[in-house]
PDB file of N, CA and C in Angstrom:
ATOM      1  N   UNK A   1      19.512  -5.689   0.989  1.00  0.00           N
ATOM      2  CA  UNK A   1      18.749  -5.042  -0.074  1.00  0.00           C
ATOM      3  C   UNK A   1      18.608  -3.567   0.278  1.00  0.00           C
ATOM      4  N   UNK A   2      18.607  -2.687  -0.625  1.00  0.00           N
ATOM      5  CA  UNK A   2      18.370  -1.333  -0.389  1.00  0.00           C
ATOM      6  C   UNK A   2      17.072  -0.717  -0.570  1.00  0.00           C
ATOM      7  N   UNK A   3      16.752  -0.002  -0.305  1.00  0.00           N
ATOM      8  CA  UNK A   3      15.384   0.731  -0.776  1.00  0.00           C
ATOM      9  C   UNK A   3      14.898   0.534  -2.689  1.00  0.00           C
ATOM     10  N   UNK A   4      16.244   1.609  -2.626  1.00  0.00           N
ATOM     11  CA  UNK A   4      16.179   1.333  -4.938  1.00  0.00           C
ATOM     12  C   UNK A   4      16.005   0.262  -5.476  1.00  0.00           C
ATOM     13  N   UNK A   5      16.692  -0.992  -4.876  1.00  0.00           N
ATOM     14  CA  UNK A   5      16.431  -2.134  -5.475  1.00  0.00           C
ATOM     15  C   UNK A   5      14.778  -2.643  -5.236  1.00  0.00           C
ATOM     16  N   UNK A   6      14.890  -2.628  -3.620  1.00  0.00           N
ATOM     17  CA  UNK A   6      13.318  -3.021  -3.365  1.00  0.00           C
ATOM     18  C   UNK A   6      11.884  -2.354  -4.240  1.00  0.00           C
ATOM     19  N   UNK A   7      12.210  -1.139  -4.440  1.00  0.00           N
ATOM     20  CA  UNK A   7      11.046   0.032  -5.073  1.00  0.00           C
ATOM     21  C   UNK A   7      11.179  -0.415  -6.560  1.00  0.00           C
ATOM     22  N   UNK A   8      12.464  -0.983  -7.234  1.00  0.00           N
ATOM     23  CA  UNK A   8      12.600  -0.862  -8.576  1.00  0.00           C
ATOM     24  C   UNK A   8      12.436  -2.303  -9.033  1.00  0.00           C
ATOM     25  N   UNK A   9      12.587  -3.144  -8.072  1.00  0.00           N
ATOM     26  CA  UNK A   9      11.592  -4.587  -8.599  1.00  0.00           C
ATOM     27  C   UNK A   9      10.018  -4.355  -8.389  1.00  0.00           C
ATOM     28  N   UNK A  10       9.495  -3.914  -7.355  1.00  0.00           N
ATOM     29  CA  UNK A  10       8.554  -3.438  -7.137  1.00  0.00           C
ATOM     30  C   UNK A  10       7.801  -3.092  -8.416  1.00  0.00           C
ATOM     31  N   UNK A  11       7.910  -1.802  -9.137  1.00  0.00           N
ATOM     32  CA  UNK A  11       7.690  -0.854  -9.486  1.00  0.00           C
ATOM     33  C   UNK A  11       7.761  -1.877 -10.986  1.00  0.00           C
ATOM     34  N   UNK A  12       8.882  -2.536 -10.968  1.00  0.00           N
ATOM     35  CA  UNK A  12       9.244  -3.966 -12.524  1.00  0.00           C
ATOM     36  C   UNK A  12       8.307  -4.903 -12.641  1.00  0.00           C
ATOM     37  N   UNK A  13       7.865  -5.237 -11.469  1.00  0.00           N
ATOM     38  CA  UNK A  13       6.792  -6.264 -11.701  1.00  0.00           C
ATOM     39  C   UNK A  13       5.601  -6.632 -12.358  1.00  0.00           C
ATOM     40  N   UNK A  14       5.892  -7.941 -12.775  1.00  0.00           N
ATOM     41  CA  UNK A  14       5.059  -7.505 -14.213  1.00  0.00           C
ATOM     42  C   UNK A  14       3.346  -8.061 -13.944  1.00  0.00           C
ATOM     43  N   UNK A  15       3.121  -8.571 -12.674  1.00  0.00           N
ATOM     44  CA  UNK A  15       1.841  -8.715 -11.776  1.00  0.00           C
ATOM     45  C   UNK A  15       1.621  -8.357 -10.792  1.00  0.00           C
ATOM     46  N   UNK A  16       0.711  -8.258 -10.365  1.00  0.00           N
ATOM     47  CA  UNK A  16       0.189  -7.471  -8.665  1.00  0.00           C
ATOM     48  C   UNK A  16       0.524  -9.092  -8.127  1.00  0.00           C
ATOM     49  N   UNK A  17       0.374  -9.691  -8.101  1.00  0.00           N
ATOM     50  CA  UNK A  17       0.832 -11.113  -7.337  1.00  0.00           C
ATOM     51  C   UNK A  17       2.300 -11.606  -7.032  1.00  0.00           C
ATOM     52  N   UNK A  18       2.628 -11.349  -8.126  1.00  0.00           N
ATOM     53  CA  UNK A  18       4.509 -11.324  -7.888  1.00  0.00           C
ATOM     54  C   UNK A  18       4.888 -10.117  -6.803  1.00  0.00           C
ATOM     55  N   UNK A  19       4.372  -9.080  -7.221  1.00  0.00           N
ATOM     56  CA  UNK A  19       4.834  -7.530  -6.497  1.00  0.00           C
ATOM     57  C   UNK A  19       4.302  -7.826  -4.775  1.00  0.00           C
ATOM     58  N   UNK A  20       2.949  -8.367  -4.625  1.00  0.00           N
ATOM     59  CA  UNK A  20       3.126  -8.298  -3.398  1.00  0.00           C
ATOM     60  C   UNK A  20       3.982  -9.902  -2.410  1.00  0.00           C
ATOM     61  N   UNK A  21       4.157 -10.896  -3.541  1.00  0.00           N
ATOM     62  CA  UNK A  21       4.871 -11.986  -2.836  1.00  0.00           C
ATOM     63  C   UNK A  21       6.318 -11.723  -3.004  1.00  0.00           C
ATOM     64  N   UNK A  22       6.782 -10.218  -3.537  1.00  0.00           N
ATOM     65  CA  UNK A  22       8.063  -9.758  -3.518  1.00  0.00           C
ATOM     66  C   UNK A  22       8.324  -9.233  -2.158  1.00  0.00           C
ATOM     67  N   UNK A  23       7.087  -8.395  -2.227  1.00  0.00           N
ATOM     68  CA  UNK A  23       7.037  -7.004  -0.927  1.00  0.00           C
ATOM     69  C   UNK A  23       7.145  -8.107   0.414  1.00  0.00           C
ATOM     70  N   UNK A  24       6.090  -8.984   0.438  1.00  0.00           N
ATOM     71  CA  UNK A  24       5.837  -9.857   1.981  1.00  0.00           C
ATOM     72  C   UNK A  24       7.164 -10.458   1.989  1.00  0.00           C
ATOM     73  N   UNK A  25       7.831 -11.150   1.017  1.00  0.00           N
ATOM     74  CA  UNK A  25       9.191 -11.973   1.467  1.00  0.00           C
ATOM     75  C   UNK A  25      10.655 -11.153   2.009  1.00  0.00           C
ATOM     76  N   UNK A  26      10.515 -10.039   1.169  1.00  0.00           N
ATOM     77  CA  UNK A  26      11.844  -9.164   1.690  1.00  0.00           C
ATOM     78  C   UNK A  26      11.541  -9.447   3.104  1.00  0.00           C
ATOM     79  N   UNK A  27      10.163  -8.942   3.756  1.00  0.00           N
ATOM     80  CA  UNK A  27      10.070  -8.038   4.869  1.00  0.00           C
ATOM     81  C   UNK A  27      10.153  -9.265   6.132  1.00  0.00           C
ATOM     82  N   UNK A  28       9.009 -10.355   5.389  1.00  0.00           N
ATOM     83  CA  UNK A  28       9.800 -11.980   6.243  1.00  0.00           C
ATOM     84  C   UNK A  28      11.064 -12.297   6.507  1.00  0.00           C
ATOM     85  N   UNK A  29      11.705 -12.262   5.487  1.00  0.00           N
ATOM     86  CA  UNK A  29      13.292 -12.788   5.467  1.00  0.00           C
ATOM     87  C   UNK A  29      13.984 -11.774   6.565  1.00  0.00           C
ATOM     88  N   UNK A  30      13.716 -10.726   6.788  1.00  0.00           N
ATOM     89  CA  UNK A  30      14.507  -9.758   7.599  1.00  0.00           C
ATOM     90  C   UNK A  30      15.482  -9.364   6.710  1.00  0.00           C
ATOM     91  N   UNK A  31      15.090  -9.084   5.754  1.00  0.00           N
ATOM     92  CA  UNK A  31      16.582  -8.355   4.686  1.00  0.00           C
ATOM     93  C   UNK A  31      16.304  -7.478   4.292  1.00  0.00           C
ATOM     94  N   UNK A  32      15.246  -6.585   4.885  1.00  0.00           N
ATOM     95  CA  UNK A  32      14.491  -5.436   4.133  1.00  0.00           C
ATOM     96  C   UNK A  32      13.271  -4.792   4.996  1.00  0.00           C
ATOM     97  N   UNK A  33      13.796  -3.263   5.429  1.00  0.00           N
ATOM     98  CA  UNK A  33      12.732  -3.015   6.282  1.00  0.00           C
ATOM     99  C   UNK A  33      11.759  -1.891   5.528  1.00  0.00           C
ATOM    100  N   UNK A  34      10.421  -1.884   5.105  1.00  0.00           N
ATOM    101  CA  UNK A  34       9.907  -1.212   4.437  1.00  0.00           C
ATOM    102  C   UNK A  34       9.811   0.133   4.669  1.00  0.00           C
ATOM    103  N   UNK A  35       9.688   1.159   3.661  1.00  0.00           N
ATOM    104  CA  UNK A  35       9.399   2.454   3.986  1.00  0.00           C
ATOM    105  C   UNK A  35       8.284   3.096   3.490  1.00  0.00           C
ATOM    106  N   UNK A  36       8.213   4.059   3.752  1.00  0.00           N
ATOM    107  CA  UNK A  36       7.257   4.967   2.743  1.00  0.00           C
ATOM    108  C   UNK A  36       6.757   4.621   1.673  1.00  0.00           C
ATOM    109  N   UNK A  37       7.999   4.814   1.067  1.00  0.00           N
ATOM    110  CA  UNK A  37       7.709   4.748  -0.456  1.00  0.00           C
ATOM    111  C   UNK A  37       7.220   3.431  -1.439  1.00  0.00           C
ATOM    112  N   UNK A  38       7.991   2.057  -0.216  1.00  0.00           N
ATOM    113  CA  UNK A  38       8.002   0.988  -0.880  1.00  0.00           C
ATOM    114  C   UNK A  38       6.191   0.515  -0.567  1.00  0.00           C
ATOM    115  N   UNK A  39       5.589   0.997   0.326  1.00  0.00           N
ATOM    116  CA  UNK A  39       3.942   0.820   1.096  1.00  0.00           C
ATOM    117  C   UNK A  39       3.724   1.592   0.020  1.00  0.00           C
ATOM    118  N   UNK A  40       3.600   2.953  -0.628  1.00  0.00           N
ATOM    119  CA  UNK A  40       2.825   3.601  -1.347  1.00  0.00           C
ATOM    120  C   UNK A  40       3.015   3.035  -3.030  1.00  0.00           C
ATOM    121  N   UNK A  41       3.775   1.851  -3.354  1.00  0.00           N
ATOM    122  CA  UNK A  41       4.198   1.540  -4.316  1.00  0.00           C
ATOM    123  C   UNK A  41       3.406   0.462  -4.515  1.00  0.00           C
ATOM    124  N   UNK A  42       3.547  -0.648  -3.015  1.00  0.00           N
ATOM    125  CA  UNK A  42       2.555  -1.797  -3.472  1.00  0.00           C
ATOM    126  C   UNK A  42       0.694  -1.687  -3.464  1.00  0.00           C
ATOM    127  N   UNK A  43       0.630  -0.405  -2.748  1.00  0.00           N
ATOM    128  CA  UNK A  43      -0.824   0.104  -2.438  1.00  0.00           C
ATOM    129  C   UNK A  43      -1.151   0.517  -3.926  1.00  0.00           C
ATOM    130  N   UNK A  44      -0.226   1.406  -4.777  1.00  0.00           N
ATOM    131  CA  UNK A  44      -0.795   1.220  -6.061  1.00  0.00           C
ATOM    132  C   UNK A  44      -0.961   0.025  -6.718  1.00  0.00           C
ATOM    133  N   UNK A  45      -0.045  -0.507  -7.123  1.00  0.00           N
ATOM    134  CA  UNK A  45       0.121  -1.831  -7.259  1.00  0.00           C
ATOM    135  C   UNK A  45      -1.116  -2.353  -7.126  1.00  0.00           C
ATOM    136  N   UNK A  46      -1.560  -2.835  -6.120  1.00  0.00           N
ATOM    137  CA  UNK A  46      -2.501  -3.444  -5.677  1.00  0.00           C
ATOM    138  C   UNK A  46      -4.232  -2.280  -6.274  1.00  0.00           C
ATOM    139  N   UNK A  47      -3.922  -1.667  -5.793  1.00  0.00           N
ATOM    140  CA  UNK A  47      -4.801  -0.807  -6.254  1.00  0.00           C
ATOM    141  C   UNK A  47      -5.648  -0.603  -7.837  1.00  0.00           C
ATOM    142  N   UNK A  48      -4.372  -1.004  -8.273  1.00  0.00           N
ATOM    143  CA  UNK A  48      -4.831  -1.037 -10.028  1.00  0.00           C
ATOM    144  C   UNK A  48      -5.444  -1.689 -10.135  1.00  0.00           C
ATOM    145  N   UNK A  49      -4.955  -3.222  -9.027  1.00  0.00           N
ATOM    146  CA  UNK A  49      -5.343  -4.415 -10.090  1.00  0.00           C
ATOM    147  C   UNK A  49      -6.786  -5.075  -9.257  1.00  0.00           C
ATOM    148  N   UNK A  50      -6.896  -4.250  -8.548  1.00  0.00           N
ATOM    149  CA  UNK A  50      -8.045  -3.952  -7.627  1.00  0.00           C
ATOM    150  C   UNK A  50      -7.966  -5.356  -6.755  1.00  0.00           C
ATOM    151  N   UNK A  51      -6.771  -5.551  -5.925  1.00  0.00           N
ATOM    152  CA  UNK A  51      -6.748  -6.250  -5.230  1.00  0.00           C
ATOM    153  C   UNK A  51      -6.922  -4.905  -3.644  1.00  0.00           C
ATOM    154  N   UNK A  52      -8.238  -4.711  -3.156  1.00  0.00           N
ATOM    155  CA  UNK A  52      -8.089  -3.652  -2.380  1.00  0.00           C
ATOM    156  C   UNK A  52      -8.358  -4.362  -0.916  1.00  0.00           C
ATOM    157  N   UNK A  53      -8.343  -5.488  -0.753  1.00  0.00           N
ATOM    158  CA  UNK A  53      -8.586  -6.020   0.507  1.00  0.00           C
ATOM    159  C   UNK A  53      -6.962  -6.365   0.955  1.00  0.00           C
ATOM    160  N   UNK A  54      -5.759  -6.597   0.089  1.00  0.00           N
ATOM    161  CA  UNK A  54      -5.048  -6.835   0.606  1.00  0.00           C
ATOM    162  C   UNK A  54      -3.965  -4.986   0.557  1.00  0.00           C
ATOM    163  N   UNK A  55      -4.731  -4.471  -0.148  1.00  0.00           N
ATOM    164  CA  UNK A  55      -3.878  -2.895  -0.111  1.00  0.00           C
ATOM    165  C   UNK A  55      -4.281  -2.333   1.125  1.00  0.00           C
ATOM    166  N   UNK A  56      -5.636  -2.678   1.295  1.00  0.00           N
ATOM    167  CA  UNK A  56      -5.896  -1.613   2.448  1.00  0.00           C
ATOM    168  C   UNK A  56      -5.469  -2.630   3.621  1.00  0.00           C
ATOM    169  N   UNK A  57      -4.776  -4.040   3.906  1.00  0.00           N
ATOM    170  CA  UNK A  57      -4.258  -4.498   5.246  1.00  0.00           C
ATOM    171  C   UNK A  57      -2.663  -3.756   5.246  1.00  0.00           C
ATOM    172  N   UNK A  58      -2.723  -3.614   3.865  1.00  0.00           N
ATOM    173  CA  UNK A  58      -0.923  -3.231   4.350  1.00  0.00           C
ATOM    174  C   UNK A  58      -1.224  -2.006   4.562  1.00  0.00           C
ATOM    175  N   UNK A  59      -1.963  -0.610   4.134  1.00  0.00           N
ATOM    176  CA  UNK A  59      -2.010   0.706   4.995  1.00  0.00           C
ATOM    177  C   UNK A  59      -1.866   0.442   6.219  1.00  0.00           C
ATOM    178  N   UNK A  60      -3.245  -0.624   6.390  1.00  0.00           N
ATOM    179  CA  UNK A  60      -3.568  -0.288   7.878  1.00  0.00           C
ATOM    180  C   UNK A  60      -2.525  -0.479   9.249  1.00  0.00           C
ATOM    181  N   UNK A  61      -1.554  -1.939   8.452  1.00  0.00           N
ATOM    182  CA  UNK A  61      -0.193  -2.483   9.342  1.00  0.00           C
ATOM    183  C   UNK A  61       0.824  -1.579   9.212  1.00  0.00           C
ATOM    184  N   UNK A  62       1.297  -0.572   8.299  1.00  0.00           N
ATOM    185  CA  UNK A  62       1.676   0.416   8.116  1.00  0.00           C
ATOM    186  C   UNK A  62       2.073   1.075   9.631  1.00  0.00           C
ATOM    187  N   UNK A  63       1.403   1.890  10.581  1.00  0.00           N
ATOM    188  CA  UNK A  63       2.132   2.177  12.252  1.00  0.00           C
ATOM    189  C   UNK A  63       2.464   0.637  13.045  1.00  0.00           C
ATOM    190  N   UNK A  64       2.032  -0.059  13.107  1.00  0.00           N
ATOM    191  CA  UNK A  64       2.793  -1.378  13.618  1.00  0.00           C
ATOM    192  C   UNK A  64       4.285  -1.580  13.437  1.00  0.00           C
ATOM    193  N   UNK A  65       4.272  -1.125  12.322  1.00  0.00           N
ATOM    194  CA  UNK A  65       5.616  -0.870  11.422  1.00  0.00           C
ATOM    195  C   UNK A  65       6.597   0.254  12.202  1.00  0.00           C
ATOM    196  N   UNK A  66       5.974   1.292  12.531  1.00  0.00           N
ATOM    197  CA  UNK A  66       6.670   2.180  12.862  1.00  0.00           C
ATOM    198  C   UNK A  66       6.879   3.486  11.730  1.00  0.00           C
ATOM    199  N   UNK A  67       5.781   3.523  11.089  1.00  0.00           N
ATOM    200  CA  UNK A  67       5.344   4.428   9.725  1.00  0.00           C
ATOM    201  C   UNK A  67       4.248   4.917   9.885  1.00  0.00           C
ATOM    202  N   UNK A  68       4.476   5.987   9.803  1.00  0.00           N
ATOM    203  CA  UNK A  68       3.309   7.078   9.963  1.00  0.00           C
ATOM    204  C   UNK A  68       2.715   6.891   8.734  1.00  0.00           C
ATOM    205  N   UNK A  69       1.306   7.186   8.844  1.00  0.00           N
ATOM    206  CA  UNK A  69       0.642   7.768   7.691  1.00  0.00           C
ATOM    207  C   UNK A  69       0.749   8.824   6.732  1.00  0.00           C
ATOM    208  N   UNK A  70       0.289   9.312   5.915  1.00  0.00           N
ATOM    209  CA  UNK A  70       0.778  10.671   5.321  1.00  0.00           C
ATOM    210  C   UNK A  70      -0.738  10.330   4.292  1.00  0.00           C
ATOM    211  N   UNK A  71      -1.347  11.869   4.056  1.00  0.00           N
ATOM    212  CA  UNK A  71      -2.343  11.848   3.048  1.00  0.00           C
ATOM    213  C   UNK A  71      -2.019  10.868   1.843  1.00  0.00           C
ATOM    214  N   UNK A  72      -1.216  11.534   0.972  1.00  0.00           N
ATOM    215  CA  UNK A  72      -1.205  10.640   0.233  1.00  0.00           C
ATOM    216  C   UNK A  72      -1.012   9.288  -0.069  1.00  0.00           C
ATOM    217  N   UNK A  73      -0.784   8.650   0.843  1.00  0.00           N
ATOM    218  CA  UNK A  73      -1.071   7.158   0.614  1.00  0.00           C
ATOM    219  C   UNK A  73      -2.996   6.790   1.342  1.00  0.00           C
ATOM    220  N   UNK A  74      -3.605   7.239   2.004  1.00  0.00           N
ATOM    221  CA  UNK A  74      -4.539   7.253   2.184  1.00  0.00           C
ATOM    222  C   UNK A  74      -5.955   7.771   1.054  1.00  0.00           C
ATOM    223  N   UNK A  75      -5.414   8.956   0.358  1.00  0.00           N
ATOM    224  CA  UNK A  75      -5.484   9.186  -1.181  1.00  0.00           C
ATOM    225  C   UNK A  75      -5.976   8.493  -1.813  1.00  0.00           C
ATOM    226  N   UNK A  76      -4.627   7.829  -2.083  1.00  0.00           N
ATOM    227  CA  UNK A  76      -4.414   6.722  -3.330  1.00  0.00           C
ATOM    228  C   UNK A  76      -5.174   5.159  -2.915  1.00  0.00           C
ATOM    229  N   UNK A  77      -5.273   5.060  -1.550  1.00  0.00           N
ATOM    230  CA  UNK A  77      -6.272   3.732  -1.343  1.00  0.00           C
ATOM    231  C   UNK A  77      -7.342   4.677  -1.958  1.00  0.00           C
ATOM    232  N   UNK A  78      -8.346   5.727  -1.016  1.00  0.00           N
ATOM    233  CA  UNK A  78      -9.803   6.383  -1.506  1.00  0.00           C
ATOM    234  C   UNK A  78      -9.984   5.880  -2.776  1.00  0.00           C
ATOM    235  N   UNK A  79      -8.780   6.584  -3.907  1.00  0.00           N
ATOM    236  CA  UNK A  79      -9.110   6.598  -5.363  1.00  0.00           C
ATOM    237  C   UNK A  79      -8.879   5.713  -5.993  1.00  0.00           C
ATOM    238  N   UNK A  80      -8.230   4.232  -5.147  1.00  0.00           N
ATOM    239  CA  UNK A  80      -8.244   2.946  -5.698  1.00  0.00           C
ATOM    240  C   UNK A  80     -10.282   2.561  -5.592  1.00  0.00           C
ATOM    241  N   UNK A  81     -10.329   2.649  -4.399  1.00  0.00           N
ATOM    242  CA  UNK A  81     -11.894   1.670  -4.176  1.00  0.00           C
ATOM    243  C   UNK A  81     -12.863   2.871  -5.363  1.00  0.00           C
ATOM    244  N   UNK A  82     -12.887   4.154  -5.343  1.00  0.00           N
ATOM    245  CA  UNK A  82     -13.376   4.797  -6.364  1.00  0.00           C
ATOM    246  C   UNK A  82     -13.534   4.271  -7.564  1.00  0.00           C
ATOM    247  N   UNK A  83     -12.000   3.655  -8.116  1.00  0.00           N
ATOM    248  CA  UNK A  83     -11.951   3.606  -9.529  1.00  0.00           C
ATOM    249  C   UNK A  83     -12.679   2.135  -9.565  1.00  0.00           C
ATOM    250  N   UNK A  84     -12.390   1.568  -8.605  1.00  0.00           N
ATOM    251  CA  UNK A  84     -13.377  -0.100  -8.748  1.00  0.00           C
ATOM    252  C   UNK A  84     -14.368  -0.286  -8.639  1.00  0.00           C
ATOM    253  N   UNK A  85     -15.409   1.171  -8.598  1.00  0.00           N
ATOM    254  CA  UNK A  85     -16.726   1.262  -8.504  1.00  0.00           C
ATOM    255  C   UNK A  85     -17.332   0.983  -7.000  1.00  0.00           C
ATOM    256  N   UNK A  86     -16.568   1.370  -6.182  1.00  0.00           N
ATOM    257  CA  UNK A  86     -16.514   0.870  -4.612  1.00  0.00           C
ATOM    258  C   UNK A  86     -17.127   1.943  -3.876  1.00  0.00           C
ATOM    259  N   UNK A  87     -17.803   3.121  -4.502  1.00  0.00           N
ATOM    260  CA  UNK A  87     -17.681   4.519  -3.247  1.00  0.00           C
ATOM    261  C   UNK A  87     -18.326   4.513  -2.336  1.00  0.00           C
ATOM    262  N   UNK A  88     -19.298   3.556  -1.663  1.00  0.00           N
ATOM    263  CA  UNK A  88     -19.242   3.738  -0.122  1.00  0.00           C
ATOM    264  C   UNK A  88     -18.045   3.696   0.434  1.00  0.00           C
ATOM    265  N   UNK A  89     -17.035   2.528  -0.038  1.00  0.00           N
ATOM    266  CA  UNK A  89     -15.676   2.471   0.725  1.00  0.00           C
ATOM    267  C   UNK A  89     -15.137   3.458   0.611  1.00  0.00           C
ATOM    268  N   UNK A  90     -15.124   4.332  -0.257  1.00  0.00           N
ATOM    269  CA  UNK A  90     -13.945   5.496  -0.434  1.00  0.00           C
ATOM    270  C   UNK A  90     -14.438   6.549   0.707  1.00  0.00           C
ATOM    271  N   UNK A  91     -15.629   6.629   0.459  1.00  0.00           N
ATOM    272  CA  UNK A  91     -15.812   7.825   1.468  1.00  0.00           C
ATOM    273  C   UNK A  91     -15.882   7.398   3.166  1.00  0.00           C
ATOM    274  N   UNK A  92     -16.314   6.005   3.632  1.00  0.00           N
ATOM    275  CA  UNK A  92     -15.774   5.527   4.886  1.00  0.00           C
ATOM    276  C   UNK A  92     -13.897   5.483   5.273  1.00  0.00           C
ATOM    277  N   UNK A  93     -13.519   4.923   3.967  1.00  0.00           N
ATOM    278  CA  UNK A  93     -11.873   5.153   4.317  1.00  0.00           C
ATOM    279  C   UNK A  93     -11.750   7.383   4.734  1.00  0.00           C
ATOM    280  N   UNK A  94     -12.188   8.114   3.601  1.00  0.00           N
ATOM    281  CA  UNK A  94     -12.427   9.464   3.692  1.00  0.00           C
ATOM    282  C   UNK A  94     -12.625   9.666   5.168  1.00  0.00           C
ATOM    283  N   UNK A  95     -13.546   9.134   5.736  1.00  0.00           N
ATOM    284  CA  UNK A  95     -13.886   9.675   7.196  1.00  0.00           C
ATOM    285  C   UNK A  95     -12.963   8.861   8.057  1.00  0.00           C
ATOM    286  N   UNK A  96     -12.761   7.885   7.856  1.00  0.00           N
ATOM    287  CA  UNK A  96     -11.898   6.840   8.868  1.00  0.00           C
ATOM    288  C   UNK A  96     -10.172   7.914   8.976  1.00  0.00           C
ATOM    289  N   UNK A  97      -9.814   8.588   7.984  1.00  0.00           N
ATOM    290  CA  UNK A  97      -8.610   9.436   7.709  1.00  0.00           C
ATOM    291  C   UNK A  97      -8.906  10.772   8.289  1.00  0.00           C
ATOM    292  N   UNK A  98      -9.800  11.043   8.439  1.00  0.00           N
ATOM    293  CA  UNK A  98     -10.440  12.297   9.225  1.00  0.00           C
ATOM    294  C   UNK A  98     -10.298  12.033  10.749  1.00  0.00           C
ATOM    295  N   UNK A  99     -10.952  10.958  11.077  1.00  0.00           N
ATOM    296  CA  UNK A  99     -11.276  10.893  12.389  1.00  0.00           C
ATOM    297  C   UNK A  99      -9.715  10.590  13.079  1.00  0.00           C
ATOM    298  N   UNK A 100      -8.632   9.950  12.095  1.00  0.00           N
ATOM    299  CA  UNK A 100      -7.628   9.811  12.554  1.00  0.00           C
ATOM    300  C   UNK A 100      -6.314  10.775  12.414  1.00  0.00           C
ATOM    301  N   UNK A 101      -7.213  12.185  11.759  1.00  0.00           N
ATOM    302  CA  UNK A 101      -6.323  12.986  12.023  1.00  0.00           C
ATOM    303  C   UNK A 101      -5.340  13.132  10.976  1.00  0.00           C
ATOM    304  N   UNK A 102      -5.328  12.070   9.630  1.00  0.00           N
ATOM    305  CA  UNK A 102      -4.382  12.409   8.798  1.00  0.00           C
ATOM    306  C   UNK A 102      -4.802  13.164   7.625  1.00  0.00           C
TER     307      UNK A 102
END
């Protein structure tokens, strides 16, 4: 599998439940090693549909991975728990991204 394909089923999916039992099986099967883009895809994903307990495990497994952080995917969690009426979390994730320097 390539990146385009992985990001563009991703991105096709027509539930946050399909999208992330898409994302976990590539990465099980060993036929697909995630990147950047494909983490900042299911974090929206997830984010919309305010599944934020399982968006914010995949940030966090994210360097395990061998993937750096980058603001904007840290961002886009903040302004997920925001939009779900969550803002203590946003602003603890806010400082938790501070203290770690990204």
């Amino acid at each position: 599998f390539d990146h385009d394909l992985v990001y563009n089923v991703l991105h096709g999916a027509k539930n946050s439940e399909h999208a992330l039992q898409f994302f976990r099986w590539v990465e099980r099967a060993n036929i697909f090693e995630h990147n950047r883009e494909t983490h900042l895809k299911i974090i929206e994903i997830l984010g919309r549909a305010s599944k934020l307990n399982h968006a914010r495990c995949i940030l966090l497994d994210m360097p395990k991975k061998g993937l750096e952080w980058d603001e904007d995917l840290w961002v886009l969690m903040i302004d997920s728990y925001g939009k779900a009426g969550i803002v203590q979390e946003s602003v603890k994730l806010f400082q938790k991204m501070e203290e770690l320097g990204v």
